[in-house]
N, C-alpha and C. Protein backbone atom coordinates (compact mmCIF):
# COMPACT_ATOMS: atom_id res chain seq x y z
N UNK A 1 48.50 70.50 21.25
CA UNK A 1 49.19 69.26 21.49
C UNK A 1 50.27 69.00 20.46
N UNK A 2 50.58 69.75 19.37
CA UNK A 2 51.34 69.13 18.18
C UNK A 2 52.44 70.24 18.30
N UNK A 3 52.30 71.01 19.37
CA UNK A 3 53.29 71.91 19.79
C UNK A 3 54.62 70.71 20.23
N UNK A 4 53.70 69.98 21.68
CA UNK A 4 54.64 69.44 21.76
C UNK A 4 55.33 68.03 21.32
N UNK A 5 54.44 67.57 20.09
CA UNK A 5 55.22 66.62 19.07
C UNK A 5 56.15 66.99 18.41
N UNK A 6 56.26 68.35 18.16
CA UNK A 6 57.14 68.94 17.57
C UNK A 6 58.50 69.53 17.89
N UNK A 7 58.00 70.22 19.50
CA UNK A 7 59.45 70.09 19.79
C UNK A 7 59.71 69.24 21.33
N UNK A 8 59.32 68.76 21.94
CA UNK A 8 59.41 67.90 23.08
C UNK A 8 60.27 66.78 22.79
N UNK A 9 60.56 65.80 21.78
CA UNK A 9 61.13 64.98 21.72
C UNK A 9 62.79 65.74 21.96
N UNK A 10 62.83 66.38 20.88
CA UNK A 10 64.24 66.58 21.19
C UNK A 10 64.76 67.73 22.35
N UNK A 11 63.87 68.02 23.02
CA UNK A 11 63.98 68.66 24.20
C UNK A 11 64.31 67.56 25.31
N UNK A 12 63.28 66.16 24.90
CA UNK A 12 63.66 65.08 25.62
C UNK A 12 65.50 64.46 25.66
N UNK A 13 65.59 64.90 24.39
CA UNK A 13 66.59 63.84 24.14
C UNK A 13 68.04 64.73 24.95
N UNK A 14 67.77 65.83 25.08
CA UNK A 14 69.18 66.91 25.80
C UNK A 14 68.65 67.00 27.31
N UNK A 15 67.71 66.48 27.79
CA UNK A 15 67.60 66.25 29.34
C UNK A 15 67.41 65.11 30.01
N UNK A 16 67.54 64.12 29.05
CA UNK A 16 67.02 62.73 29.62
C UNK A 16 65.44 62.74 29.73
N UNK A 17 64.91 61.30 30.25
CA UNK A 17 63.89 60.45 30.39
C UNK A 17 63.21 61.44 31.86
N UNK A 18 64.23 61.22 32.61
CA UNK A 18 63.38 61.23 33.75
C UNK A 18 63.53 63.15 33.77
N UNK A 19 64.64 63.78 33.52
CA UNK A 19 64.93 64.82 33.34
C UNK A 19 63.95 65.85 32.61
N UNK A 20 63.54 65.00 31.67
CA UNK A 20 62.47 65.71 30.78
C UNK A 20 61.07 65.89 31.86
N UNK A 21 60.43 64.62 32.16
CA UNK A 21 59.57 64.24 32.83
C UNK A 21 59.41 65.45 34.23
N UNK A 22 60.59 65.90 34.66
CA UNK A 22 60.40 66.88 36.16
C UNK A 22 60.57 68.39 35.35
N UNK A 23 61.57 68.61 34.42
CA UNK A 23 61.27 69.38 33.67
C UNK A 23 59.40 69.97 33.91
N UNK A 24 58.88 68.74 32.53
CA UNK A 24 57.48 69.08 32.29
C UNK A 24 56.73 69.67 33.44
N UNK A 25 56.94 69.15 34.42
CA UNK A 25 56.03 69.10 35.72
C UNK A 25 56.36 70.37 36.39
N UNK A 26 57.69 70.42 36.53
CA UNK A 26 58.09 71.83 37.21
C UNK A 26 57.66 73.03 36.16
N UNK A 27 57.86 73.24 34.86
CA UNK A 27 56.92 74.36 34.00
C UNK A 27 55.45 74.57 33.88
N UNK A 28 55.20 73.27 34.18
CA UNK A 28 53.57 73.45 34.08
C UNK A 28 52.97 73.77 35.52
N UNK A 29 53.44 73.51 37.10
CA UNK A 29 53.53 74.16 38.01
C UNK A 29 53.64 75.91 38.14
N UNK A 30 54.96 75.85 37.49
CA UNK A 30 55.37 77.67 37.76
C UNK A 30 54.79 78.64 37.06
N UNK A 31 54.29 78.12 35.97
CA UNK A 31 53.22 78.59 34.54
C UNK A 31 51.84 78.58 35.11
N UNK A 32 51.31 77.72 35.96
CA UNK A 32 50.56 78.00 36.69
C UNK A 32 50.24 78.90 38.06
N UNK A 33 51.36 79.16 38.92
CA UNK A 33 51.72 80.06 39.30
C UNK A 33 51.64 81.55 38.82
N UNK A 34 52.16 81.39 37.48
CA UNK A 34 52.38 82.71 36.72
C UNK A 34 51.42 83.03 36.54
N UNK A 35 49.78 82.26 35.78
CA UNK A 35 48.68 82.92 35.59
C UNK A 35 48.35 83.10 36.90
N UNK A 36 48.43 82.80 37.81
CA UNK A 36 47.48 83.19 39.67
C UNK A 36 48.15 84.49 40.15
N UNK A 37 49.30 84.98 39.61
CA UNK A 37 49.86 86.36 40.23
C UNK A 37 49.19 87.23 38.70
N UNK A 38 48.93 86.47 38.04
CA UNK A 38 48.27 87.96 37.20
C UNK A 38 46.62 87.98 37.38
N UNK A 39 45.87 87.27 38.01
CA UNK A 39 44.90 86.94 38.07
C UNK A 39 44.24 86.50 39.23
N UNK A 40 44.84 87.27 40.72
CA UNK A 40 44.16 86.36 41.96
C UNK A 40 43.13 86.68 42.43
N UNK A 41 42.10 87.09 41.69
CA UNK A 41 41.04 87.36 42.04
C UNK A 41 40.21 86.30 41.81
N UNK A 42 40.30 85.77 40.04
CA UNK A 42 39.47 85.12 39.74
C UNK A 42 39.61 83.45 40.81
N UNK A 43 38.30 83.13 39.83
CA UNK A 43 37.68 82.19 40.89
C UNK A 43 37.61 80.88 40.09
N UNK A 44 38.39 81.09 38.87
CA UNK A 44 37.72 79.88 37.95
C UNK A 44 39.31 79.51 37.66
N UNK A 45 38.64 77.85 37.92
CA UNK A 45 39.87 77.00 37.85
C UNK A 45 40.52 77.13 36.62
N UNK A 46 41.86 76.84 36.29
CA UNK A 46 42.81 76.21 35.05
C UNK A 46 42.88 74.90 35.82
N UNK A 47 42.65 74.00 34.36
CA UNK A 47 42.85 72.79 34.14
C UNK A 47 43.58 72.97 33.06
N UNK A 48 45.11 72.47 32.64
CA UNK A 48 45.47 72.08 31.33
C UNK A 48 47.07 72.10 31.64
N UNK A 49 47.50 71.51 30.58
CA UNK A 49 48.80 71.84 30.37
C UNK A 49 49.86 72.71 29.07
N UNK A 50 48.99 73.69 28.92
CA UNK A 50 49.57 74.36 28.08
C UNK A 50 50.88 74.93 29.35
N UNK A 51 50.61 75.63 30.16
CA UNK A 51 51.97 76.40 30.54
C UNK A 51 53.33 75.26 30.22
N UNK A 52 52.98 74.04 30.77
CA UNK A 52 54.18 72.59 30.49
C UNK A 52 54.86 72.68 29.24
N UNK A 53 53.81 72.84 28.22
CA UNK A 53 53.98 72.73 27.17
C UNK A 53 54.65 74.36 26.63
N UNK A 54 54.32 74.90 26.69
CA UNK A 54 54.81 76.28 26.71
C UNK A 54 56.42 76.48 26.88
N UNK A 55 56.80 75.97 28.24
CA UNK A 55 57.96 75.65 29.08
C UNK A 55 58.62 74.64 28.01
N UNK A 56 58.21 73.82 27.36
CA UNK A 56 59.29 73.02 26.16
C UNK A 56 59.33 73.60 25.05
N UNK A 57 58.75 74.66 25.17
CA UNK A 57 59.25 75.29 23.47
C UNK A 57 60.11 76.41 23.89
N UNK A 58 59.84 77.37 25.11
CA UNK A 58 60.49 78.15 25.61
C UNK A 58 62.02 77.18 25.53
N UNK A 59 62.06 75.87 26.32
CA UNK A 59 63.66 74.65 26.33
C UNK A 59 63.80 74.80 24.58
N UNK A 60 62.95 74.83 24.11
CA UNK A 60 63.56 74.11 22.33
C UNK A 60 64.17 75.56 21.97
N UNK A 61 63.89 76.56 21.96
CA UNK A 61 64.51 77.92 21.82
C UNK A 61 65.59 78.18 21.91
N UNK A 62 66.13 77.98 23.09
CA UNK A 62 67.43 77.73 23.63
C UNK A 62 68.19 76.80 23.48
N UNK A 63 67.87 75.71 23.46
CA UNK A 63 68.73 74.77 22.89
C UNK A 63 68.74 74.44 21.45
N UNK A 64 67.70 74.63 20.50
CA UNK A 64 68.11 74.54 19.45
C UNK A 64 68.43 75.96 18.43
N UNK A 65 68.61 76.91 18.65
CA UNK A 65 68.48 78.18 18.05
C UNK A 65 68.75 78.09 16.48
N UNK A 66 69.42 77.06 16.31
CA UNK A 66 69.58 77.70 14.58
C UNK A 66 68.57 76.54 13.85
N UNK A 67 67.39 75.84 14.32
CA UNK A 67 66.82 74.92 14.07
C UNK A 67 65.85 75.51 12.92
N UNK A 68 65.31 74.84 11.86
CA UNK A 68 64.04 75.02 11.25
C UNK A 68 62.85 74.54 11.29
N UNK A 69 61.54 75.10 11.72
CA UNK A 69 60.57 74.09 11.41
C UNK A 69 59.76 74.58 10.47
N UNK A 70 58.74 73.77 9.75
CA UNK A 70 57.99 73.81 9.18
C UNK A 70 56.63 73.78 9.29
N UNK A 71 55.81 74.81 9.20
CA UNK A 71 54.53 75.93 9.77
C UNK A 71 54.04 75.81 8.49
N UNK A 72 52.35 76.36 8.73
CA UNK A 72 51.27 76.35 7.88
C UNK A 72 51.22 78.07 7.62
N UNK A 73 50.94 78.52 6.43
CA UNK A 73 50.65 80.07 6.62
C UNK A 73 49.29 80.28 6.09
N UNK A 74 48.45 80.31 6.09
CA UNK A 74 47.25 80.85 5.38
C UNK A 74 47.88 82.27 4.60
N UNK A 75 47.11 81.78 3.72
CA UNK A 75 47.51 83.22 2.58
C UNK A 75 45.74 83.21 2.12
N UNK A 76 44.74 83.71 2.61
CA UNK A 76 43.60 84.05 2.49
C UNK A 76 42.77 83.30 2.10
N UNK A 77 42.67 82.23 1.08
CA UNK A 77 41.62 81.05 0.66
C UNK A 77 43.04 79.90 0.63
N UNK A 78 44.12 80.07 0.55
CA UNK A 78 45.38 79.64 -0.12
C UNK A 78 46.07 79.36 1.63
N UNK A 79 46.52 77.71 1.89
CA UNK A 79 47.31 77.33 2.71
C UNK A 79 49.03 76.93 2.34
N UNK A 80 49.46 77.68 2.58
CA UNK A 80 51.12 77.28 2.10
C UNK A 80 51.99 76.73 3.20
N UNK A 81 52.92 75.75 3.35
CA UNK A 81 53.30 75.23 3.84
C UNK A 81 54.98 76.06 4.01
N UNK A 82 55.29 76.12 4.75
CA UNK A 82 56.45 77.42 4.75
C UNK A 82 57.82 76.55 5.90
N UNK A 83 59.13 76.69 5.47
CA UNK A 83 60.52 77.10 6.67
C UNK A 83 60.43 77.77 7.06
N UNK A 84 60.75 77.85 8.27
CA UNK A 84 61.22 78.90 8.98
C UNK A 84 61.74 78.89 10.18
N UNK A 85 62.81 79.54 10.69
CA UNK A 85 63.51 79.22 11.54
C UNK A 85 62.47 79.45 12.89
N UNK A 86 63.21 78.32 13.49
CA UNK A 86 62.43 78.79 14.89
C UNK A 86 62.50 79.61 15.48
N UNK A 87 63.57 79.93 15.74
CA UNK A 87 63.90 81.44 16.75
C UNK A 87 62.12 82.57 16.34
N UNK A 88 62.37 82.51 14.86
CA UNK A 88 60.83 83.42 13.80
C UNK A 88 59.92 83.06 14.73
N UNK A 89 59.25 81.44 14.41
CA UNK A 89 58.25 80.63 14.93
C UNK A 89 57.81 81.29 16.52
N UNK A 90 58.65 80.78 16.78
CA UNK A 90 58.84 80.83 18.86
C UNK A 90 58.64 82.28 19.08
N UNK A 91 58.96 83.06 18.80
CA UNK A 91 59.25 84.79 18.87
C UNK A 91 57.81 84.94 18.45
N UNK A 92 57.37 84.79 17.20
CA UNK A 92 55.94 85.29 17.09
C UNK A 92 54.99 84.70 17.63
N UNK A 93 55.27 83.10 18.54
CA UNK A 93 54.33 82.64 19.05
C UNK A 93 54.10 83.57 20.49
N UNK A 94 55.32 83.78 21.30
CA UNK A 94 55.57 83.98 22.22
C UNK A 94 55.07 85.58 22.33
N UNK A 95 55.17 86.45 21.20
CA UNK A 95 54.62 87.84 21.28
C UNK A 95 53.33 88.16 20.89
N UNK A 96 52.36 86.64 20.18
CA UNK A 96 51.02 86.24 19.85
C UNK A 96 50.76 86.61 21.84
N UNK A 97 50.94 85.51 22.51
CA UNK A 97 51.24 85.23 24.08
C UNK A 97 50.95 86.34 24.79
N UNK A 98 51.99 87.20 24.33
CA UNK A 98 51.91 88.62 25.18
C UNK A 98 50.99 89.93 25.08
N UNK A 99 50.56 89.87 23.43
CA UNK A 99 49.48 90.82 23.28
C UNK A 99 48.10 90.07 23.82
N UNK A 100 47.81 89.04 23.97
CA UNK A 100 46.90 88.44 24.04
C UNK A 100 46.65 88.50 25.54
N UNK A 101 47.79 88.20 25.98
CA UNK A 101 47.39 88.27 27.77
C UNK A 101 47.17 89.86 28.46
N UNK A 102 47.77 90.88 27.74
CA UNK A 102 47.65 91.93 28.01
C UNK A 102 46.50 92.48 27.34
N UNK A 103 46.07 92.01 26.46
CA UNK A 103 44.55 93.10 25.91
C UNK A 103 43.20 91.89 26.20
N UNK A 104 43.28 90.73 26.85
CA UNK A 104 42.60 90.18 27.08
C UNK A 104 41.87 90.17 28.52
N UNK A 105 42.58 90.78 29.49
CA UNK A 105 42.19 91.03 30.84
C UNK A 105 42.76 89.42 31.57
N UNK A 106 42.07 89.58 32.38
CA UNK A 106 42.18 88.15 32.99
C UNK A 106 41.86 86.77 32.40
N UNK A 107 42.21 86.09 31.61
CA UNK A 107 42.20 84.75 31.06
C UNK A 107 41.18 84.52 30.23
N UNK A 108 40.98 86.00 29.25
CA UNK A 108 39.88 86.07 28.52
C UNK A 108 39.74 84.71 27.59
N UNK A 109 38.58 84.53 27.06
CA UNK A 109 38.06 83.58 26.52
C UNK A 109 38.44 82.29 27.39
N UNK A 110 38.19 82.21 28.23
CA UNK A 110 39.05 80.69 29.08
C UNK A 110 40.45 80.21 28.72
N UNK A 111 41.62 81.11 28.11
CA UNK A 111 42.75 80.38 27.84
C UNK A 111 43.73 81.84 29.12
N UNK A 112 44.22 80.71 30.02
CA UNK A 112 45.28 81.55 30.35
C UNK A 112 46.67 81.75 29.83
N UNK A 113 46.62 82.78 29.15
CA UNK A 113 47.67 83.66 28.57
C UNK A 113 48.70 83.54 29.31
N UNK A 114 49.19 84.22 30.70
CA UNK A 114 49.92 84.59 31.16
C UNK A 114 50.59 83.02 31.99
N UNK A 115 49.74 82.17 32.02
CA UNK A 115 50.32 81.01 32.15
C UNK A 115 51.91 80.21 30.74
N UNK A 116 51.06 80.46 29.36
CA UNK A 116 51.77 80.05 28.29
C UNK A 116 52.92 81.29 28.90
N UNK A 117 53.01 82.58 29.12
CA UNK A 117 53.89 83.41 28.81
C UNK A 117 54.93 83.09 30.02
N UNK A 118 54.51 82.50 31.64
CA UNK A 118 55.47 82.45 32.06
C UNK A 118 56.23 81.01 31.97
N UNK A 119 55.63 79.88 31.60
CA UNK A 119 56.08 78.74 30.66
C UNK A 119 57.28 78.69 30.27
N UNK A 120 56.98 79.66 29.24
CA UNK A 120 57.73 79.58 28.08
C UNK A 120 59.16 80.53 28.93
N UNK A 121 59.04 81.41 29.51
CA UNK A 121 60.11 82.15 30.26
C UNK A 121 60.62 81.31 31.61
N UNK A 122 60.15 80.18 32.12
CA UNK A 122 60.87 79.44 32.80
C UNK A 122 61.57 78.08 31.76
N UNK A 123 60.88 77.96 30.60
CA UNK A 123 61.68 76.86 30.12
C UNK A 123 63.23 77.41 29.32
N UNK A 124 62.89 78.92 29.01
CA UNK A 124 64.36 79.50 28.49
C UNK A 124 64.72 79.68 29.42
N UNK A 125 64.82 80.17 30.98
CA UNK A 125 65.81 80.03 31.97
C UNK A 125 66.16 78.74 32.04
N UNK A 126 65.81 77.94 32.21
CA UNK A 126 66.18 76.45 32.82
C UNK A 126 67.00 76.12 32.30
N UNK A 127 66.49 75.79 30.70
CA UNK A 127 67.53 75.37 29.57
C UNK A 127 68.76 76.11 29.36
N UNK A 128 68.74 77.61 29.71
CA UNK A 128 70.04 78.35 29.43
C UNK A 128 70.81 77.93 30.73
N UNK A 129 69.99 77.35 31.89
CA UNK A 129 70.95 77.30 33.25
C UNK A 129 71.49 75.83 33.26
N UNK A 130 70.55 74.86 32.37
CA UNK A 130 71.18 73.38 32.02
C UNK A 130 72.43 73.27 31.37
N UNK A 131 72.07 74.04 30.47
CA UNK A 131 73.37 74.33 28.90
C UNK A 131 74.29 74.87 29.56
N UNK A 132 74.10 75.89 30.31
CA UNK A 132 75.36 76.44 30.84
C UNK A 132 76.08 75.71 32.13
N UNK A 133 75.76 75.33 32.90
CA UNK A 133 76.08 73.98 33.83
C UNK A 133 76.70 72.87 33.29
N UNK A 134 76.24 72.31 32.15
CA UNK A 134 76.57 71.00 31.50
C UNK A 134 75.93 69.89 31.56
N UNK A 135 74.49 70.48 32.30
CA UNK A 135 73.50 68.90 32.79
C UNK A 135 73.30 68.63 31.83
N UNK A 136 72.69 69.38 30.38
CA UNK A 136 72.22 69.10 29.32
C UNK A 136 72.77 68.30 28.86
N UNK A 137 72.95 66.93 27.97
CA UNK A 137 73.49 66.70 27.46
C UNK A 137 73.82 67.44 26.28
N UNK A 138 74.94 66.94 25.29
CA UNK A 138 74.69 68.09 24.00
C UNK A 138 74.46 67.36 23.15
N UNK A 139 74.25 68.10 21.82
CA UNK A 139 74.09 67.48 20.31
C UNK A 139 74.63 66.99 19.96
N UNK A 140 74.37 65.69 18.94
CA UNK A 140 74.88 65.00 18.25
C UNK A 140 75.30 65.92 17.00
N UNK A 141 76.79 65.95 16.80
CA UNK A 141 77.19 66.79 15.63
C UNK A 141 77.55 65.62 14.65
N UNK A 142 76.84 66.05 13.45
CA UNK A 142 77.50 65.02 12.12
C UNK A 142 77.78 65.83 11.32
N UNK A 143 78.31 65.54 10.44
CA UNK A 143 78.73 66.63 9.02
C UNK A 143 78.29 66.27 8.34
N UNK A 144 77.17 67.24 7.27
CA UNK A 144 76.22 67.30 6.08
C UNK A 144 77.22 66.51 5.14
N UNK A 145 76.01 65.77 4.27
CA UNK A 145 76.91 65.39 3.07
C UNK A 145 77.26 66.52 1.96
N UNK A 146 78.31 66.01 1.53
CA UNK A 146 78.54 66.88 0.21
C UNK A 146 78.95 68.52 0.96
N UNK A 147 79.41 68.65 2.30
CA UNK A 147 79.81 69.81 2.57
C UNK A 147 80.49 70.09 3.59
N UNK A 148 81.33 71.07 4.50
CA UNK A 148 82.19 70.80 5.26
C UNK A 148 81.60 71.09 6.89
N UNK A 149 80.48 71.39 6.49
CA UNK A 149 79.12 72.05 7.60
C UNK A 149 78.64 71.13 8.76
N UNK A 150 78.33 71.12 9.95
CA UNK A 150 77.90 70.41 11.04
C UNK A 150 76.47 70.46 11.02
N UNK A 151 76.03 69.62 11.58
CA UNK A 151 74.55 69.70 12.01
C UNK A 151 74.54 69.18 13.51
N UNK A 152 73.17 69.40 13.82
CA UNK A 152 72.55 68.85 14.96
C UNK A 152 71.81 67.85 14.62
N UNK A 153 71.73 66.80 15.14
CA UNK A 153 70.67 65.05 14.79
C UNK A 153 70.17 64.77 16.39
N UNK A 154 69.03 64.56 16.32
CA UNK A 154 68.46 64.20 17.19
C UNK A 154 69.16 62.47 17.67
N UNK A 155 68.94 62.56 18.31
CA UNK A 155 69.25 60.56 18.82
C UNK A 155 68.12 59.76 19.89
N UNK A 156 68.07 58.68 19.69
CA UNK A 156 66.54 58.07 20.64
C UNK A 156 67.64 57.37 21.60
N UNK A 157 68.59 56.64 21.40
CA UNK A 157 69.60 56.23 22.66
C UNK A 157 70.16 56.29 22.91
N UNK A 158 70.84 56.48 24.23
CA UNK A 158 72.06 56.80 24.68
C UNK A 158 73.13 55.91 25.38
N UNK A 159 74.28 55.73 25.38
CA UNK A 159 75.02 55.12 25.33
C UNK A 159 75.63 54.95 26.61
């Protein structure tokens, strides 16, 4: 769930209210889809919304690429708190995703894998087909203090 506290808002904020909202619904649909073509045998329901959620980090990927977040690392008894760019984050979550659905068989341990994996690959199409269209709205660019550099700022209203 803190997946998508983390990046859903500002996934919200480049598709709109209601935009976001069919978004969610349409990834967590097709992500569901995605685990039933790797898996139509089984007989046991998915309940959840990880693929949804999946599908907004796959959107935060794409739309924010040069973004940083900030991750926990275990270093063996030792928790360190670490940057790191997302593109890192997302990439190793997303290839966590793929070994897991492939050496796990069908939705081993009750988490469907292949649901998060096609998620996350319909929310980077979408978002690359928003961005490239122009539905998206875009970023708020400000310039860092003390330098001649742009950023991206999130915004809660729109004008």
């Amino acid at each position: 769930m803190w997946f998508l506290h983390i990046f859903g808002d500002n996934v919200e904020d480049r598709f709109g209210h209601v935009g976001y909202a069919l978004f969610y619904l349409a990834s967590g649909i097709l992500a569901s889809g995605t685990h039933l073509l790797s898996a139509p045998q089984s007989t046991v329901p998915t309940i959840g919304a990880s693929g949804a959620i999946a599908g907004i980090m796959g959107a935060y990927l794409v739309l924010y690429p040069r973004a940083k977040v900030v991750t926990i690392l275990p270093i063996f008894v030792f928790i360190q708190t670490i940057v790191v760019p997302a593109p890192l984050f997302l990439g190793f979550w997303f290839l966590l995703q793929i070994y897991e659905g492939t050496t796990s068989g069908s939705g081993g341990a009750g988490v469907a894998w292949w649901a998060h994996i096609g998620g996350f690959a319909v929310g980077m199409i979408t978002a690359w087909l928003l961005e490239k269209t122009g539905i998206a709205s875009p970023p708020v660019l400000t310039l860092l203090p003390n330098t001649d550099r742009t950023t991206a700022y999130r915004y809660r209203f729109r004008q």
